[in-house]
Protein backbone atom coordinates (compact mmCIF):
# COMPACT_ATOMS: atom_id res chain seq x y z
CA UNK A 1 3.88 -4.67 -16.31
CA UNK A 2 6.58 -6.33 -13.87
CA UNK A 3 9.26 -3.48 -15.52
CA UNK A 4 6.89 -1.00 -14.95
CA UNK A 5 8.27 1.03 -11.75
CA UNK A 6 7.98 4.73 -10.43
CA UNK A 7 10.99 6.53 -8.33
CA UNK A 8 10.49 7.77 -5.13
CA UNK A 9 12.36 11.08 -4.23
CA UNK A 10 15.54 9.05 -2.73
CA UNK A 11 16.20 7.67 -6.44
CA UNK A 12 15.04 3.94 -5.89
CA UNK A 13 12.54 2.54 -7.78
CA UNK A 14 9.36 1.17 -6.74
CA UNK A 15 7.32 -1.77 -8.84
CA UNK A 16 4.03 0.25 -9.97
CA UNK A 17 2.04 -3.36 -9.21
CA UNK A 18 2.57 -5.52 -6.30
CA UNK A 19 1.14 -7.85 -4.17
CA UNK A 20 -1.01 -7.18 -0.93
CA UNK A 21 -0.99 -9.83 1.86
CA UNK A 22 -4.03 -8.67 3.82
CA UNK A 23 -5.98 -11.12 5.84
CA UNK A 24 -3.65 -14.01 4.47
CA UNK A 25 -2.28 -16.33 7.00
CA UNK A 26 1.42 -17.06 7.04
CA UNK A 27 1.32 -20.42 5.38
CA UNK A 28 -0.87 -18.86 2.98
CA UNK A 29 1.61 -16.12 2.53
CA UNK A 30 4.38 -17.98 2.09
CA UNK A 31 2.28 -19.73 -0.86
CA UNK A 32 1.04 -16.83 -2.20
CA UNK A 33 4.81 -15.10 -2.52
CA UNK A 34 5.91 -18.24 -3.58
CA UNK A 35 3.27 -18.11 -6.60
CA UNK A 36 3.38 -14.24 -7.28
CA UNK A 37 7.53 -14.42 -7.63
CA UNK A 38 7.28 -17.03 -9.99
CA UNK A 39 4.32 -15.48 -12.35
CA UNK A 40 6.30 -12.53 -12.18
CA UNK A 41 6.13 -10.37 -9.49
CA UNK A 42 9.12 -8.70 -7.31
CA UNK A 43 6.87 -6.68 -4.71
CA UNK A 44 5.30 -7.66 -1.53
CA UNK A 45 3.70 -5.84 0.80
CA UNK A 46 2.58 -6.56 4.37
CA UNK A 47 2.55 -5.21 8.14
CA UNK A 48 2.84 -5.66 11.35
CA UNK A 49 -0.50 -5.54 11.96
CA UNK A 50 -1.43 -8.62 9.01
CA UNK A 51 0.58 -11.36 11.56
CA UNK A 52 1.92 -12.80 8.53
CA UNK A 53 5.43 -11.49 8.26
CA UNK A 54 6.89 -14.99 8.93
CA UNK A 55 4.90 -16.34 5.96
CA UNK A 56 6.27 -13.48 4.09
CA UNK A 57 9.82 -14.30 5.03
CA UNK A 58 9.15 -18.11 4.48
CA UNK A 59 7.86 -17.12 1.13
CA UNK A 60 10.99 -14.78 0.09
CA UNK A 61 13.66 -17.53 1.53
CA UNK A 62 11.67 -20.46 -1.06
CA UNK A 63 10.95 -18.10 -3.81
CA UNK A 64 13.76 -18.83 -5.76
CA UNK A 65 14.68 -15.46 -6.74
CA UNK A 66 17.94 -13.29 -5.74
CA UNK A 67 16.56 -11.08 -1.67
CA UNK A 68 18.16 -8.00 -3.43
CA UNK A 69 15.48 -8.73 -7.14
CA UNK A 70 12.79 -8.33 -4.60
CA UNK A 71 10.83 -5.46 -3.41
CA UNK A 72 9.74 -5.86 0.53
CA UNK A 73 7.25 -3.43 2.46
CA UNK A 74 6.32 -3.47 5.67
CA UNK A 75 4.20 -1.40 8.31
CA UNK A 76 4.66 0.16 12.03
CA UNK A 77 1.95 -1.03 14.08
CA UNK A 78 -0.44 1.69 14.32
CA UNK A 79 -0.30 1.63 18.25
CA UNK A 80 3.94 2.35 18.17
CA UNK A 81 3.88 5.98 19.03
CA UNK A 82 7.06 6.30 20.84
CA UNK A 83 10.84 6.16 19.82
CA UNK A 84 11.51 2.97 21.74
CA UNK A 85 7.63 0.98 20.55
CA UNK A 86 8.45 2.23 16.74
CA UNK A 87 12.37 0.44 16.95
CA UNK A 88 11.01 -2.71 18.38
CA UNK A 89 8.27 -2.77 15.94
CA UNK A 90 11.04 -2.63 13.17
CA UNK A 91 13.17 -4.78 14.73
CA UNK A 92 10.19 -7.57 15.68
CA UNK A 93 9.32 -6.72 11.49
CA UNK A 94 13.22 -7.86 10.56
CA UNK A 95 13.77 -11.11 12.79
CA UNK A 96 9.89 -12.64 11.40
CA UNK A 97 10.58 -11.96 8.30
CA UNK A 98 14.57 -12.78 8.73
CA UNK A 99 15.63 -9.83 6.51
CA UNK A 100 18.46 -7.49 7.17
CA UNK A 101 16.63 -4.56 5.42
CA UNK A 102 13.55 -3.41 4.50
CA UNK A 103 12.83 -1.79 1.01
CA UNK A 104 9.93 0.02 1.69
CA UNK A 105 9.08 0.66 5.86
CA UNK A 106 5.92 2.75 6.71
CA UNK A 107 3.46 3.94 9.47
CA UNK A 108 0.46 2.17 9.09
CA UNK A 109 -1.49 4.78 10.84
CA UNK A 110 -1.24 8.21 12.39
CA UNK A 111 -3.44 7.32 14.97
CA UNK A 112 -4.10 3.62 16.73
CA UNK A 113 -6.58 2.08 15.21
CA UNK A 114 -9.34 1.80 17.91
CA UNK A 115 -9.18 6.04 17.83
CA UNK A 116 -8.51 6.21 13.83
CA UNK A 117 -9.87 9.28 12.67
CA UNK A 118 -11.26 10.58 16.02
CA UNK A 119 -10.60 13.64 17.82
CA UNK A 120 -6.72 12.82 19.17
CA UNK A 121 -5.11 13.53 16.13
CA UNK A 122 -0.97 12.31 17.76
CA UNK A 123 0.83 15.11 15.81
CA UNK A 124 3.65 15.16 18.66
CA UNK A 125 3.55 11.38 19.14
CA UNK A 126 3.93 10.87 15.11
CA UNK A 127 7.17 13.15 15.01
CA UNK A 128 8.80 11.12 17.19
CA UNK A 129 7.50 8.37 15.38
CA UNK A 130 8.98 9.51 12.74
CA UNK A 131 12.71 10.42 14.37
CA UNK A 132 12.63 6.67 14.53
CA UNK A 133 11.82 5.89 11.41
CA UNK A 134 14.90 8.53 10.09
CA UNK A 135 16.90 6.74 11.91
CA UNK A 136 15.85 3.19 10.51
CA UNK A 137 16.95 4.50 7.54
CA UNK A 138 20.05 6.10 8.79
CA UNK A 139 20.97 2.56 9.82
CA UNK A 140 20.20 0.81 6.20
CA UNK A 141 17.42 -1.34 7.95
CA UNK A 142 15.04 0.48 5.89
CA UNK A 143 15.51 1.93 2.27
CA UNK A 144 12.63 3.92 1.95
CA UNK A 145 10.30 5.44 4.62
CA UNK A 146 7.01 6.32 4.27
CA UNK A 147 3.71 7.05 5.58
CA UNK A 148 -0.45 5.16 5.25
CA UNK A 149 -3.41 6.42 6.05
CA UNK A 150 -1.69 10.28 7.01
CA UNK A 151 -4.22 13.05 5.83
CA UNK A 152 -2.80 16.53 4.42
CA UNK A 153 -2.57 18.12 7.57
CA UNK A 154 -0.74 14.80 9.43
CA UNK A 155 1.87 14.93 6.21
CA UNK A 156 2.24 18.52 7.01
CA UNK A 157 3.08 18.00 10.84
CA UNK A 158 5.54 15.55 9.51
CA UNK A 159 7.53 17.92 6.99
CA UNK A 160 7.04 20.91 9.83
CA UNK A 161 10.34 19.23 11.56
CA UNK A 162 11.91 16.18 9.50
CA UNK A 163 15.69 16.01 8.13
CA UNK A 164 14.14 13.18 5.83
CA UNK A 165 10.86 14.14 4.00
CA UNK A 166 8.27 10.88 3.69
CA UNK A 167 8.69 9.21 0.51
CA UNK A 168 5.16 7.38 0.52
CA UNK A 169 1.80 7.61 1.87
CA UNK A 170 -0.29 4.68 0.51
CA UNK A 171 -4.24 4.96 0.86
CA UNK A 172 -7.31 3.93 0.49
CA UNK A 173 -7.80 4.97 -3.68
CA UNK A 174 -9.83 3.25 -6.37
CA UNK A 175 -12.56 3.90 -8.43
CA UNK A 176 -15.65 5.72 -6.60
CA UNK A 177 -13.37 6.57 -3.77
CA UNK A 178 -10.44 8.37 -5.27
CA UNK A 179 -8.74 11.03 -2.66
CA UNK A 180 -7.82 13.50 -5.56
CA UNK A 181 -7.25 16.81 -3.29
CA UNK A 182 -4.83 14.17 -0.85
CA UNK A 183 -3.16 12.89 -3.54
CA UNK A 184 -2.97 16.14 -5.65
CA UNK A 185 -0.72 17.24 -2.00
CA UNK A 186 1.29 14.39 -1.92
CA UNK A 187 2.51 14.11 -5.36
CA UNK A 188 3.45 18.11 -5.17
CA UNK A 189 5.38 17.38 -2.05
CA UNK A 190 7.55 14.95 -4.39
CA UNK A 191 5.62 11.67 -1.78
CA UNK A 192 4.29 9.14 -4.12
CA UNK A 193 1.02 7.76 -3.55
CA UNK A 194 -0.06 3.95 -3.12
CA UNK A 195 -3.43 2.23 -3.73
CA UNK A 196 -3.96 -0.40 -0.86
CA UNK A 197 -7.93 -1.86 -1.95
CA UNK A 198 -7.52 -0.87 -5.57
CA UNK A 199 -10.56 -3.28 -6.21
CA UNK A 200 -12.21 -2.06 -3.04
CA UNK A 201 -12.57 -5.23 -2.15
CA UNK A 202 -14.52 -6.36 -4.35
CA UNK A 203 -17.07 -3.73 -4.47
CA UNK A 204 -16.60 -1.63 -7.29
CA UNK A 205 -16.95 -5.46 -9.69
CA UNK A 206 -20.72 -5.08 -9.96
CA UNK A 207 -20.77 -1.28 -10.40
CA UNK A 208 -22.74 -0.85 -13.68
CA UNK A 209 -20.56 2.48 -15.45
CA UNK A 210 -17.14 0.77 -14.34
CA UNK A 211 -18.56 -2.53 -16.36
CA UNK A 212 -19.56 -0.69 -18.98
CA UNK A 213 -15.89 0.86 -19.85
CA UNK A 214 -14.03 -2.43 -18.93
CA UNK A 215 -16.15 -4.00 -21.74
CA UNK A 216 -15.12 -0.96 -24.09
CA UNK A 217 -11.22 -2.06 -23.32
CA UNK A 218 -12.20 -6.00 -23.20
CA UNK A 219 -11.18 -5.94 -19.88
CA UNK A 220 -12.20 -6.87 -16.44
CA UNK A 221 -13.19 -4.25 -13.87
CA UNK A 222 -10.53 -5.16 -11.74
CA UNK A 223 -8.10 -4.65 -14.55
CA UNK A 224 -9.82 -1.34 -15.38
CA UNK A 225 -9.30 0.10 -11.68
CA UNK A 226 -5.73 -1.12 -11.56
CA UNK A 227 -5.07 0.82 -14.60
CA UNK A 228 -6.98 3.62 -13.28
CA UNK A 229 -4.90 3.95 -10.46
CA UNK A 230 -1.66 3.62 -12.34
CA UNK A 231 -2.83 6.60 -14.76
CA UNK A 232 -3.03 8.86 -11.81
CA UNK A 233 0.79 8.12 -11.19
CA UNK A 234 -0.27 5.23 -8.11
CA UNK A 235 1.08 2.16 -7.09
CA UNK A 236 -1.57 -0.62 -6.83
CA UNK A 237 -1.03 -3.59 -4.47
CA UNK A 238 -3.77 -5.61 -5.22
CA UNK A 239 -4.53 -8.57 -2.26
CA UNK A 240 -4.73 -12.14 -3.65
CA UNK A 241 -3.94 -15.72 -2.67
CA UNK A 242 -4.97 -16.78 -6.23
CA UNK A 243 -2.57 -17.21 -9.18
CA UNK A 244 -5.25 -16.86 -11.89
CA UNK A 245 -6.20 -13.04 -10.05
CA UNK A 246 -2.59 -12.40 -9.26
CA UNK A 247 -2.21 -13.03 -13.72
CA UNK A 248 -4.78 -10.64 -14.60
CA UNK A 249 -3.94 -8.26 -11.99
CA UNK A 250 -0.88 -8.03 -14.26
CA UNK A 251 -2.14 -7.60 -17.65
CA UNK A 252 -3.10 -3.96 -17.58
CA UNK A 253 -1.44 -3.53 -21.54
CA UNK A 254 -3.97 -0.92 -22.39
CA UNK A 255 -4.83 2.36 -21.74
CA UNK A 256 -7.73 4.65 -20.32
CA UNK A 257 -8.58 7.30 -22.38
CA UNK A 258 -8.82 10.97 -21.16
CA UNK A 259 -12.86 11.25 -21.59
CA UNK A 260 -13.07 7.33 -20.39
CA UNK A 261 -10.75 8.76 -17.19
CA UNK A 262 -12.97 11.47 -16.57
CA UNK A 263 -15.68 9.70 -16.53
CA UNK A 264 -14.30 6.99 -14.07
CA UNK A 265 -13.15 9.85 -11.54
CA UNK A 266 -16.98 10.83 -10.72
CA UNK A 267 -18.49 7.53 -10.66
CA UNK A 268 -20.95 7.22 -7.91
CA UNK A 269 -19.23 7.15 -4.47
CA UNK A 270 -19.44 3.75 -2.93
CA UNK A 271 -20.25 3.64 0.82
CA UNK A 272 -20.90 -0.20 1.29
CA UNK A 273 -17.94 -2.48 1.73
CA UNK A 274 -19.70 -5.58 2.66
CA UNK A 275 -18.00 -7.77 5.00
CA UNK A 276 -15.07 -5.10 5.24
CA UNK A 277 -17.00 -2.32 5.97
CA UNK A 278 -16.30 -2.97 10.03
CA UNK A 279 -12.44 -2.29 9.64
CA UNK A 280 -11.61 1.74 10.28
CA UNK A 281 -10.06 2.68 6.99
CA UNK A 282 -13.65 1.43 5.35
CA UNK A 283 -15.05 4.10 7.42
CA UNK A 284 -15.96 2.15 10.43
CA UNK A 285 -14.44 0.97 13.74
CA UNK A 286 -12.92 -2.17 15.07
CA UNK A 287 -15.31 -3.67 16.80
């Protein structure tokens, strides 16, 4: 699975799996890169917004393995939306994590997170936003740009005026919540699509048809939405601090049938994330 990558419309090549970083700590970052590298895996993915870029750094520096083998992204703090707040983020992002580049640098949010999804939708803020972000890349601090949580019409505001077209918009995707008219959009537009919560935290494990088909395969239900997810052409980025999940989040040597697929995409809709369900992109509000 660690060979396994998709290209992104600049040429490079992004690892399908990786390794999410939410709600880790930094020394449990640096741990968990630490353990990740050495089982296998060469992408990492956090934000501005986790406060654990340091740990991410910390992790890359004792990894053992080659900065250039690895396979960073990072995220814009959803409350830049000027020219000047979006550089400093990316800078701030560079000296934690004491990188001279970024592989993979994205917006974490078209709106601030306190009015995500509400009524000011920041279509003029995010193209400036997004000047600085071209120019990142201009300036080989980033090598890919990208987009999270941007709806159809918040892509489209973005490729009304770029020079460089977004090469990623990762969302919320997994089994009983799959975006298929979103994603359908971005993958015409040539923008691949990433699965943050490709487990949904944890929510889809006791869902009775998704157990059923995992035991078909012999697999577990969080191996079954991984490879889900990957089917539809997605990158997963599963979040773990253990090295016995981050293992069978890797072995996803099997494939979904058609019918099985089907069958998956129109599961019943989940609307209860548990202890999560207070964060925005879980469909509520910071509180």
């Amino acid at each position: 699975m660690f060979n396994e990558t998709f290209k992104l419309s600049n040429g490079l090549e992004i690892p399908k799996l990786g390794l999410g970083t939410w709600l880790l700590d930094d020394a449990q970052t640096a741990q968990a890169v630490r353990d990740a590298v050495a089982i296998g895996y060469r992408h990492i993915d956090t934000a501005q917004a986790y406060m654990n870029e340091a740990g991410v750094g910390e992790g890359i520096r004792s990894c053992g393995v080659a900065r250039e083998e690895l396979f960073i992204t990072t995220k814009v703090a959803a409350e830049a939306k000027t020219y000047d707040a979006v550089t400093q983020s990316i800078d701030e992002s560079l000296a934690k994590m004491g990188l001279d580049y970024i592989d993979l640098l994205i917006i974490h949010s078209p709106q601030p997170w306190k009015e995500f999804r509400e009524e000011n939708r920041y279509f003029e803020e995010n193209k400036e936003v997004w000047t600085a972000m071209e120019d990142a890349y201009k300036a080989g601090k980033a090598k890919a740009i990208g987009l999270s949580n941007f709806l159809q019409d918040d892509i489209e505001n973005i490729l009304s005026s770029c020079e460089i077209k977004p090469m990623v918009n990762q969302i919320l995707a997994h089994v009983s919540n799959t975006p298929f008219e979103l994603i359908e959009f971005c993958q015409k537009h040539d923008i691949l699509v990433e699965a943050y919560s490709p487990i949904a935290h944890g929510a889809v494990l006791d869902h009775a048809e998704a157990k059923v088909i995992a035991d078909k395969y012999g697999v577990s239900v969080a191996q079954l939405c991984l490879r889900y997810d990957i089917q539809l052409g997605l990158v997963v980025i599963p979040k773990t601090a253990n090295p016995d999940h981050m293992r069978n989040n890797a072995e996803l040597d099997f494939t979904i049938s058609d019918e099985d697929m089907e069958t998956l995409k129109n599961v019943e809709h989940i609307e209860n994330y548990g202890e999560h369900s207070f964060f925005p992109v879980f469909g509520g509000k910071i509180k």
